[in-house]
Structures are given as C-alpha cells and as structure tokens.
C-alpha atoms as a PDB file:
ATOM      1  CA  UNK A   1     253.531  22.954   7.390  1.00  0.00           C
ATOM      2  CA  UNK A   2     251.131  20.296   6.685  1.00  0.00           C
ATOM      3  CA  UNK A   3     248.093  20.761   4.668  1.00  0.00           C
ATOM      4  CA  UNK A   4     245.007  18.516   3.612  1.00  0.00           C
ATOM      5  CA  UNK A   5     242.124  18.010   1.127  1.00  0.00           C
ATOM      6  CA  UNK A   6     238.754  17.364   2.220  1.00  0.00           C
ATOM      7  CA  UNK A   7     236.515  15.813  -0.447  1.00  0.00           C
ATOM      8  CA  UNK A   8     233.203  15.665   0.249  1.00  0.00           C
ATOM      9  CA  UNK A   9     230.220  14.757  -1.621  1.00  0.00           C
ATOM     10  CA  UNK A  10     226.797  16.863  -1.934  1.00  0.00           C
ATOM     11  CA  UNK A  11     223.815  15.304  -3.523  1.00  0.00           C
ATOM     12  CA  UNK A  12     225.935  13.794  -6.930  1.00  0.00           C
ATOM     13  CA  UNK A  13     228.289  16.889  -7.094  1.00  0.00           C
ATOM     14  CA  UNK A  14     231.427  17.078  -5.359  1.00  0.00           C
ATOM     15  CA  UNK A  15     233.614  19.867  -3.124  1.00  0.00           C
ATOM     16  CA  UNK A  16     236.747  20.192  -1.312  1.00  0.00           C
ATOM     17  CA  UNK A  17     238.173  21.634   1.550  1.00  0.00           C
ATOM     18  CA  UNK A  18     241.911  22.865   1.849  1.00  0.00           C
ATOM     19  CA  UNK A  19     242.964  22.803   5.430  1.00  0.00           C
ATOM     20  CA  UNK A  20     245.759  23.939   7.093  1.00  0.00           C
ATOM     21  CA  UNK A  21     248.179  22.309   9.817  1.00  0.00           C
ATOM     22  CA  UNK A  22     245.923  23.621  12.185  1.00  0.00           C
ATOM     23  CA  UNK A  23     242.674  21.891  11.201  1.00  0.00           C
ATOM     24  CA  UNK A  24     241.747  25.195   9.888  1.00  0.00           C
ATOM     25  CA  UNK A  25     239.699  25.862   6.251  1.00  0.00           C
ATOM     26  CA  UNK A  26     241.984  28.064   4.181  1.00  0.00           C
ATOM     27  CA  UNK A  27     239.899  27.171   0.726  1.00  0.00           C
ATOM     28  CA  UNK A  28     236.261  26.121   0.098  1.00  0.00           C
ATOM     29  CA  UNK A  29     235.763  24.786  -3.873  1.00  0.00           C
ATOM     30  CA  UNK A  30     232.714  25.648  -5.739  1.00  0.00           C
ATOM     31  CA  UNK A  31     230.985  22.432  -6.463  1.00  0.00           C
ATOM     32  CA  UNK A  32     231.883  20.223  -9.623  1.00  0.00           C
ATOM     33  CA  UNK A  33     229.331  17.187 -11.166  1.00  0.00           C
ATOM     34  CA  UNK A  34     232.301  14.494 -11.480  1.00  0.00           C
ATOM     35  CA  UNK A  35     235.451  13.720  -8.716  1.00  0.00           C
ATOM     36  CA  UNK A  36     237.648  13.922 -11.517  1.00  0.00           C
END
C-alpha cells in the first residue's frame, strides 16, 4: 500500500495531509508556523 503527504501552505503556517493508496485523507495535521 502506497501512501502520501500533502503539504500545503495556509496564510504563513503550514499543514499536511496523509493519504492513502486510494487518494483518500486518512490524517489532517493541525497547523504549525515553520515547514520544519
């Protein structure tokens, strides 16, 4: 099974989405200031 991260950018903070082989969201991250 293949899975996949997201990253996506929101004003200056950051967020990622965990999807599985399916193009499905399995995770949604709270939002964090730096991509790091």
């Amino acid at each position: 099974m293949s899975t996949h991260f997201d990253l996506k950018r929101s004003g200056t903070q950051f967020m990622f989405n965990l999807k599985a082989a399916n193009n499905e969201i399995v995770l949604t991250s709270e939002r964090y200031p730096a991509e790091t």
